[in-house]
PDB file of N, CA and C in Angstrom:
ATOM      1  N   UNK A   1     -18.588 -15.612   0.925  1.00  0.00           N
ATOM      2  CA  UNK A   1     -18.805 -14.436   0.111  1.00  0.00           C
ATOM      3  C   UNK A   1     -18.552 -13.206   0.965  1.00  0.00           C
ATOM      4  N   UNK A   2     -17.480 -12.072   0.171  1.00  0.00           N
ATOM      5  CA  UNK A   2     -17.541 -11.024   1.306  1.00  0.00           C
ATOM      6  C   UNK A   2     -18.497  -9.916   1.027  1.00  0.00           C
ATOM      7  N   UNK A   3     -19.065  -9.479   2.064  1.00  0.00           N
ATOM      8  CA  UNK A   3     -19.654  -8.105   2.167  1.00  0.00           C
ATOM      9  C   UNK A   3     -19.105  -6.995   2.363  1.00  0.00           C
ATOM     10  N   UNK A   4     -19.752  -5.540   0.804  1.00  0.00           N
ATOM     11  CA  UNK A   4     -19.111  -4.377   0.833  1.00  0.00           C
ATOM     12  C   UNK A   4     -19.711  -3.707   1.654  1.00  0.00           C
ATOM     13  N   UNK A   5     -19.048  -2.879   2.773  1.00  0.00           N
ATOM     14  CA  UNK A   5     -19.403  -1.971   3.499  1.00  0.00           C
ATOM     15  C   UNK A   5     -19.162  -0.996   2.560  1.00  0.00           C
ATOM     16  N   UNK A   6     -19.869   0.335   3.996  1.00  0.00           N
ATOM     17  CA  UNK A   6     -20.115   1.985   2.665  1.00  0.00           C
ATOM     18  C   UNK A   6     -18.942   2.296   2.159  1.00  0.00           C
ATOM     19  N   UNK A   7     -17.536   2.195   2.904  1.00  0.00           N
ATOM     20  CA  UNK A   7     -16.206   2.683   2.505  1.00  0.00           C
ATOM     21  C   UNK A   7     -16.022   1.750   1.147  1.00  0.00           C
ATOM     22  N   UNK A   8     -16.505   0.739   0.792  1.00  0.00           N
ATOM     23  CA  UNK A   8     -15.764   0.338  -0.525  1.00  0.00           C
ATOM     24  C   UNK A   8     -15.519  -1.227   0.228  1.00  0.00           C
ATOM     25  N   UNK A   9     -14.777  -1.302   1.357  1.00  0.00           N
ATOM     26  CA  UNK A   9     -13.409  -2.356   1.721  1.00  0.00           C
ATOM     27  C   UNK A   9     -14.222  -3.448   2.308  1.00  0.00           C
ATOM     28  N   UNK A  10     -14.214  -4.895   1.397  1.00  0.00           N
ATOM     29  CA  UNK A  10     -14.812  -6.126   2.051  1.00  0.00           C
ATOM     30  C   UNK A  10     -14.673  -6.276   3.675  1.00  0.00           C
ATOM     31  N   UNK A  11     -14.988  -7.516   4.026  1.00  0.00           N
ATOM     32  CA  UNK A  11     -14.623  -8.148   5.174  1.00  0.00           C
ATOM     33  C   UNK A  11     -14.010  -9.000   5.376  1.00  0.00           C
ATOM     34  N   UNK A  12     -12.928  -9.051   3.909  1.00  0.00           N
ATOM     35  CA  UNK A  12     -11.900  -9.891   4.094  1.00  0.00           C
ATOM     36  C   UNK A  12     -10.591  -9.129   3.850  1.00  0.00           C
ATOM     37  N   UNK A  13      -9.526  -9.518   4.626  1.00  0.00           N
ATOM     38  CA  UNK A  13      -8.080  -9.206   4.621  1.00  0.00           C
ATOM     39  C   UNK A  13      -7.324  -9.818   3.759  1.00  0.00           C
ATOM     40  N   UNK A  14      -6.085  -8.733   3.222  1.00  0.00           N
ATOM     41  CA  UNK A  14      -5.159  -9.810   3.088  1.00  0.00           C
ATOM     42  C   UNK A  14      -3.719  -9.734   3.470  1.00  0.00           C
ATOM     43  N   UNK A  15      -3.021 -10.311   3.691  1.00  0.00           N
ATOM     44  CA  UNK A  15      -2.141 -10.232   4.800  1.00  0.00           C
ATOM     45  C   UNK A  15      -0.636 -10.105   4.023  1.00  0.00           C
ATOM     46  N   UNK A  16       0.211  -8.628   4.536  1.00  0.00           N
ATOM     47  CA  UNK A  16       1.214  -8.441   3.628  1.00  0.00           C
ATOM     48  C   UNK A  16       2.604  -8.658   4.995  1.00  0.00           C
ATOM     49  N   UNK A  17       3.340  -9.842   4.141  1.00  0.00           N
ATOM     50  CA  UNK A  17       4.695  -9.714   4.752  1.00  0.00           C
ATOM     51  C   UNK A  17       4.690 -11.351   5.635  1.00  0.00           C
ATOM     52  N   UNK A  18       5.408 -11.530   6.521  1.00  0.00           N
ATOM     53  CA  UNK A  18       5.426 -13.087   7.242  1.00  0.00           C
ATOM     54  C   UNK A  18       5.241 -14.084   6.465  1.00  0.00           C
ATOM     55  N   UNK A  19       4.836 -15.130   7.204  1.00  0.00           N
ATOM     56  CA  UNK A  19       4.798 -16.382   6.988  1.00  0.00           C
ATOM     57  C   UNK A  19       3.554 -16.725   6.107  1.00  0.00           C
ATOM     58  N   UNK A  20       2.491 -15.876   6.333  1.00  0.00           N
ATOM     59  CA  UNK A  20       1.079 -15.670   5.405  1.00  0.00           C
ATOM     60  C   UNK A  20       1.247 -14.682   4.399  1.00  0.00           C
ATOM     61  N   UNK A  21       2.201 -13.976   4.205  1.00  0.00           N
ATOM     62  CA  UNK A  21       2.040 -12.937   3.098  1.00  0.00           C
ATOM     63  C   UNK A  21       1.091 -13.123   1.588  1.00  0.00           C
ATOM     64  N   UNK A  22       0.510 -12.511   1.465  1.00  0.00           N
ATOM     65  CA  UNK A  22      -0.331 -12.669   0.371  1.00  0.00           C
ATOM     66  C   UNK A  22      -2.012 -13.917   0.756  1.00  0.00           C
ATOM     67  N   UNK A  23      -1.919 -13.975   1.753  1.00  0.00           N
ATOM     68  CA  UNK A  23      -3.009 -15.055   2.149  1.00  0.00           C
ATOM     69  C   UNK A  23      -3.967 -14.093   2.450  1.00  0.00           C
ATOM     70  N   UNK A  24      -5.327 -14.555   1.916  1.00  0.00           N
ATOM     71  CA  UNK A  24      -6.675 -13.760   2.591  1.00  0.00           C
ATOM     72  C   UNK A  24      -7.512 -14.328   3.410  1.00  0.00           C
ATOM     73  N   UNK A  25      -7.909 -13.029   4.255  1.00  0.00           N
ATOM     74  CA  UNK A  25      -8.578 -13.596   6.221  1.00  0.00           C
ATOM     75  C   UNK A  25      -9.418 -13.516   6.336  1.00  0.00           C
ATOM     76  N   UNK A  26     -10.657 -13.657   6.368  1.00  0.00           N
ATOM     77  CA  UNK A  26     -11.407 -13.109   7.065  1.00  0.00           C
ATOM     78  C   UNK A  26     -11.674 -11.959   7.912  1.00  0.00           C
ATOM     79  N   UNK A  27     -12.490 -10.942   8.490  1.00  0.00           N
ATOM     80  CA  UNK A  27     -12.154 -10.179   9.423  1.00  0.00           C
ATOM     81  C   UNK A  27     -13.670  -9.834   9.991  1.00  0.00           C
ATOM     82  N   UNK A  28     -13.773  -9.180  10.821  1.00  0.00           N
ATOM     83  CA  UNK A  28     -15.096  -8.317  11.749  1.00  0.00           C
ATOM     84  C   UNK A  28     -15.221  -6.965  11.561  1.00  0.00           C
ATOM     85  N   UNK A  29     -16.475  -5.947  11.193  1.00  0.00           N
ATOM     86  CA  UNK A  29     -16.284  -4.545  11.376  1.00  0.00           C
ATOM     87  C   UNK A  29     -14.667  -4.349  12.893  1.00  0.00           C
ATOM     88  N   UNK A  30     -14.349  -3.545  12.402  1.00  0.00           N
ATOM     89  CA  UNK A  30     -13.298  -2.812  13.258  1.00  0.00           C
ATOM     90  C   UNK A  30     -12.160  -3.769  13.836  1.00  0.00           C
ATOM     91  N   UNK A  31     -11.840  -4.719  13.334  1.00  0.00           N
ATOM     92  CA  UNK A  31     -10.607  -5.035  13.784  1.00  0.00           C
ATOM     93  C   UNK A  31      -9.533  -4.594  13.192  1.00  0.00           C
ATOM     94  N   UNK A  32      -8.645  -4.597  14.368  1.00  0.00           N
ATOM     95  CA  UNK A  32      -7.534  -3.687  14.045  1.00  0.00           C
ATOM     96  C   UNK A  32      -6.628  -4.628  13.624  1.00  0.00           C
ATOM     97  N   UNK A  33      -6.185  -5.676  14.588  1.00  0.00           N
ATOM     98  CA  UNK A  33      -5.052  -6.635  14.594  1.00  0.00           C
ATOM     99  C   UNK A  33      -5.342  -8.249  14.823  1.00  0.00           C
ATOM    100  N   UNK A  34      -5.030  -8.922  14.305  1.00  0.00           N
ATOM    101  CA  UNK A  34      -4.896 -10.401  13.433  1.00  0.00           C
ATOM    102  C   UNK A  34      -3.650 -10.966  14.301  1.00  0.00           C
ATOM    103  N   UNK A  35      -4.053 -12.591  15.048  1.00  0.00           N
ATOM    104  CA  UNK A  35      -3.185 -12.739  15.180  1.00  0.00           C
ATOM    105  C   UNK A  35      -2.857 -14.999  14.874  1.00  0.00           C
ATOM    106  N   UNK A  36      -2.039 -14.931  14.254  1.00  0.00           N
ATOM    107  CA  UNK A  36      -1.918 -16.398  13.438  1.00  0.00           C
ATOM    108  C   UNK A  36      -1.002 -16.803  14.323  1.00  0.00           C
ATOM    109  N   UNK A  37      -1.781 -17.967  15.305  1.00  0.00           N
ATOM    110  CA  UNK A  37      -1.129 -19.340  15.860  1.00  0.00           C
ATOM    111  C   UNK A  37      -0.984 -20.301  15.143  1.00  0.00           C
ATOM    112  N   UNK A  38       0.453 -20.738  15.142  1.00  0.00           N
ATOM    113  CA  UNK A  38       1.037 -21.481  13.866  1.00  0.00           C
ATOM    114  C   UNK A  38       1.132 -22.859  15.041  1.00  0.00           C
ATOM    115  N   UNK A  39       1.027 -24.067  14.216  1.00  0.00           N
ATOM    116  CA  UNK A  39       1.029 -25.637  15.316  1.00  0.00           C
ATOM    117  C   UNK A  39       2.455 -25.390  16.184  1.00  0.00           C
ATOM    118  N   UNK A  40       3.502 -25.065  15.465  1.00  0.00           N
ATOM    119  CA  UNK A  40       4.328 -24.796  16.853  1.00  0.00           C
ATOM    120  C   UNK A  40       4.399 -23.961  17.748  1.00  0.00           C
ATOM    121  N   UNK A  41       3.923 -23.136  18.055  1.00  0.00           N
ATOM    122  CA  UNK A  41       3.298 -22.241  19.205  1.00  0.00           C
ATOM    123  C   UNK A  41       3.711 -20.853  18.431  1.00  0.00           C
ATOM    124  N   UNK A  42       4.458 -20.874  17.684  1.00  0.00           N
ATOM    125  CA  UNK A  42       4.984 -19.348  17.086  1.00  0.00           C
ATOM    126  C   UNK A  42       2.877 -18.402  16.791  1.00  0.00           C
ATOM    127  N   UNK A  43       3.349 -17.205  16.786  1.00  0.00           N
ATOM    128  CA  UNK A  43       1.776 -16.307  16.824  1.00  0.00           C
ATOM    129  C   UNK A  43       2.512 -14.960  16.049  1.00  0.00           C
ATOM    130  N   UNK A  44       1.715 -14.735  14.863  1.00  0.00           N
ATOM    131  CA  UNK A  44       2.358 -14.220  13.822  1.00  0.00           C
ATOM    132  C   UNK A  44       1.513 -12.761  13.964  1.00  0.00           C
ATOM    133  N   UNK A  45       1.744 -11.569  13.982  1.00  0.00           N
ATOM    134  CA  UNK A  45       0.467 -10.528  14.377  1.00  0.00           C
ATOM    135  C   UNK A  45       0.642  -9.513  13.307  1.00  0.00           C
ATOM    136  N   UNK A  46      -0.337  -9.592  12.798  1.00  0.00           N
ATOM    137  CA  UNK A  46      -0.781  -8.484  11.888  1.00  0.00           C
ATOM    138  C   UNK A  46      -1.442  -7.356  12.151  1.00  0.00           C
ATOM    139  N   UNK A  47      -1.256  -6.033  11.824  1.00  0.00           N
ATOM    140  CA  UNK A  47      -2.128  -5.092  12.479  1.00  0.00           C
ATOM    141  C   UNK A  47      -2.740  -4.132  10.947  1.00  0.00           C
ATOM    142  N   UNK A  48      -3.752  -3.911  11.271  1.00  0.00           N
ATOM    143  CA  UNK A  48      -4.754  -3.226   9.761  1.00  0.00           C
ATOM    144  C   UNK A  48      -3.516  -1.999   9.235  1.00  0.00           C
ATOM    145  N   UNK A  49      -3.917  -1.703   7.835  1.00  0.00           N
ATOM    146  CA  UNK A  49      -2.833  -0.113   7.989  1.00  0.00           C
ATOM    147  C   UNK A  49      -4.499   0.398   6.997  1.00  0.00           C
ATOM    148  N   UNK A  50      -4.208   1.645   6.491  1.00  0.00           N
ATOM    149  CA  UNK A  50      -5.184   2.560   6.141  1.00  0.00           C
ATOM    150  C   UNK A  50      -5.346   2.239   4.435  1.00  0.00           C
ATOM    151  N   UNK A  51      -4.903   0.751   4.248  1.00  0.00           N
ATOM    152  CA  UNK A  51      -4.692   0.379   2.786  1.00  0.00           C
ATOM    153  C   UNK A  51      -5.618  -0.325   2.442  1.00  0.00           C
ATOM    154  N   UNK A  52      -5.825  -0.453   0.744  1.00  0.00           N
ATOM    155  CA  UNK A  52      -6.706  -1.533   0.674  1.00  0.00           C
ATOM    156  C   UNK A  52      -6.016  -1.916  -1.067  1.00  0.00           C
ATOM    157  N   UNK A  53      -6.623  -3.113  -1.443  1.00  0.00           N
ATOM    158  CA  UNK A  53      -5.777  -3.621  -2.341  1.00  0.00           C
ATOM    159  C   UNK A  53      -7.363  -4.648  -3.158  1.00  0.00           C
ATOM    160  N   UNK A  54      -6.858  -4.249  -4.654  1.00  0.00           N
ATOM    161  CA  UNK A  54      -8.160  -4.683  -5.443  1.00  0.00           C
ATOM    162  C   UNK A  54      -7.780  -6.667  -5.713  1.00  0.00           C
ATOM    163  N   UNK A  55      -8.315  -7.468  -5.303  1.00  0.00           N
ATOM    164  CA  UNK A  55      -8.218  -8.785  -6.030  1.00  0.00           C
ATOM    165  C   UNK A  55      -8.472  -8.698  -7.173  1.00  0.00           C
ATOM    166  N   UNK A  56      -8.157 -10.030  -7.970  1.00  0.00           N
ATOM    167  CA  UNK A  56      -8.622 -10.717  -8.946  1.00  0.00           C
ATOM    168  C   UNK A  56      -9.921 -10.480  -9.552  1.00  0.00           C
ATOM    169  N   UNK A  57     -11.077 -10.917  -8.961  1.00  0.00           N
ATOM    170  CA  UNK A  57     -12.027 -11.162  -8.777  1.00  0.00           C
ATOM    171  C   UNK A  57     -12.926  -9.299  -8.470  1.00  0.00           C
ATOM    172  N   UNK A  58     -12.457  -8.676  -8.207  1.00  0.00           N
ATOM    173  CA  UNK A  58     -13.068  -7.342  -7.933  1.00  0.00           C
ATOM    174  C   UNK A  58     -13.134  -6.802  -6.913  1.00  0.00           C
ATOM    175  N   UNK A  59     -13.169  -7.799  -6.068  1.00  0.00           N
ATOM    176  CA  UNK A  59     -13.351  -7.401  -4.637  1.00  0.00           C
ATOM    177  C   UNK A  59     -12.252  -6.603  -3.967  1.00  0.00           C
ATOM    178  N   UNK A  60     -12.249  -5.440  -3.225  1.00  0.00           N
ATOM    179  CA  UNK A  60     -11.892  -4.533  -2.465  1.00  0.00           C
ATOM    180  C   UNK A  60     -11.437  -5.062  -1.221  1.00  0.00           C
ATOM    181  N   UNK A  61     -10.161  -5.332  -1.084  1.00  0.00           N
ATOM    182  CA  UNK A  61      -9.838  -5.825   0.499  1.00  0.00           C
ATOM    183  C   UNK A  61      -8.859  -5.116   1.623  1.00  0.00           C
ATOM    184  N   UNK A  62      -8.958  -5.105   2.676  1.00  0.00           N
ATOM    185  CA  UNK A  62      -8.021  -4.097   3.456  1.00  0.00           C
ATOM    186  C   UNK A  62      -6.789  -5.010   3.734  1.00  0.00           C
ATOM    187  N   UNK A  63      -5.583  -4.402   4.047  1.00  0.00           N
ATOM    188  CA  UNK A  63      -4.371  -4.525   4.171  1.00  0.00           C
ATOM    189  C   UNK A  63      -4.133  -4.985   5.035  1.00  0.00           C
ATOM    190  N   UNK A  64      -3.663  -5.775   5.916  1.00  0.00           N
ATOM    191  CA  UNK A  64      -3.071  -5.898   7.197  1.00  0.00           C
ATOM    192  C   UNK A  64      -1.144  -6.124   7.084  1.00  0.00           C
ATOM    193  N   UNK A  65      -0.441  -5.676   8.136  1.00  0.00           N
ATOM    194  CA  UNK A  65       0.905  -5.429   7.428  1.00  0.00           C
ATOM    195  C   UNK A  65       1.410  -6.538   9.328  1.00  0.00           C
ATOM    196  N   UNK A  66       2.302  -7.444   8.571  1.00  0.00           N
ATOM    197  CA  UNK A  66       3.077  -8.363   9.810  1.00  0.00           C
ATOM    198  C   UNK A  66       4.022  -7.452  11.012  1.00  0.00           C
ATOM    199  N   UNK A  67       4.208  -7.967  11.720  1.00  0.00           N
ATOM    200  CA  UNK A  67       4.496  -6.983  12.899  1.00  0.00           C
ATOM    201  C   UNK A  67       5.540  -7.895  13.681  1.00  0.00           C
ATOM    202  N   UNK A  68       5.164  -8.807  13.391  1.00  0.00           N
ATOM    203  CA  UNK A  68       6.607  -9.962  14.025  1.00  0.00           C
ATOM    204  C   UNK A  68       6.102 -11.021  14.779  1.00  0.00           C
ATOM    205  N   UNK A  69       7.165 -11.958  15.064  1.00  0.00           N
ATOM    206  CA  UNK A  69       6.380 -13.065  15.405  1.00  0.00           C
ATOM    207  C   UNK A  69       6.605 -13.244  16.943  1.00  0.00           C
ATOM    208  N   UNK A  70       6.027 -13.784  17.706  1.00  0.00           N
ATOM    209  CA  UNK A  70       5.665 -14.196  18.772  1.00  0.00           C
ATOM    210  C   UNK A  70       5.649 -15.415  19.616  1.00  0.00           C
ATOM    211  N   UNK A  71       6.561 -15.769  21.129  1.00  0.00           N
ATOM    212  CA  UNK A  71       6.312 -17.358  21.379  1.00  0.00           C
ATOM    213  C   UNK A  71       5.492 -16.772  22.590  1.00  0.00           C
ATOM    214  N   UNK A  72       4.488 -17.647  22.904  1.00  0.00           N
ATOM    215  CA  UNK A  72       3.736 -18.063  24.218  1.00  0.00           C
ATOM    216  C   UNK A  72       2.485 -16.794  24.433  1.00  0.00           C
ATOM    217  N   UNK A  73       2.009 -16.769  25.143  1.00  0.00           N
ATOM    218  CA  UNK A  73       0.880 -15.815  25.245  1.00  0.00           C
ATOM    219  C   UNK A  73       0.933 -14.105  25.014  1.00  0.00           C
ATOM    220  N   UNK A  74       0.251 -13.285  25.175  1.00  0.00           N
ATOM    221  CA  UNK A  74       0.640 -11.894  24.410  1.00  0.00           C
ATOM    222  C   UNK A  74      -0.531 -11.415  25.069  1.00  0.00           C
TER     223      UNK A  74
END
């Protein structure tokens, strides 16, 4: 279940663009950037933008926008 903070925006993401586009994340007060280790080592990074986007369901979720993908550590 997500929790509304005072701004409106749950504590869940959802992720626009890549290999997850349209998938929802989880997240922590203040994270900025998301990053998805896929089984073949590829690491997919999302970073927050100043958006938020209404679900289905009602809930208020913030944006995260793909940034490109990634091999080996970062």
């Amino acid at each position: 279940m997500s929790l509304h903070h005072e701004g409106g925006a749950a504590d869940t993401a959802v992720l626009n663009g890549g290999p997850m586009d349209g998938r929802e994340h989880s997240i922590e007060d203040g994270t900025v950037e998301l990053c998805v280790v896929m089984t073949d080592g590829q690491q997919h990074r999302y970073r927050r933008t100043n958006a938020t986007q209404p679900l289905s369901d009602g809930r208020l979720v913030l944006v995260f926008d793909w940034v490109g993908r990634y091999y080996g550590p970062k």
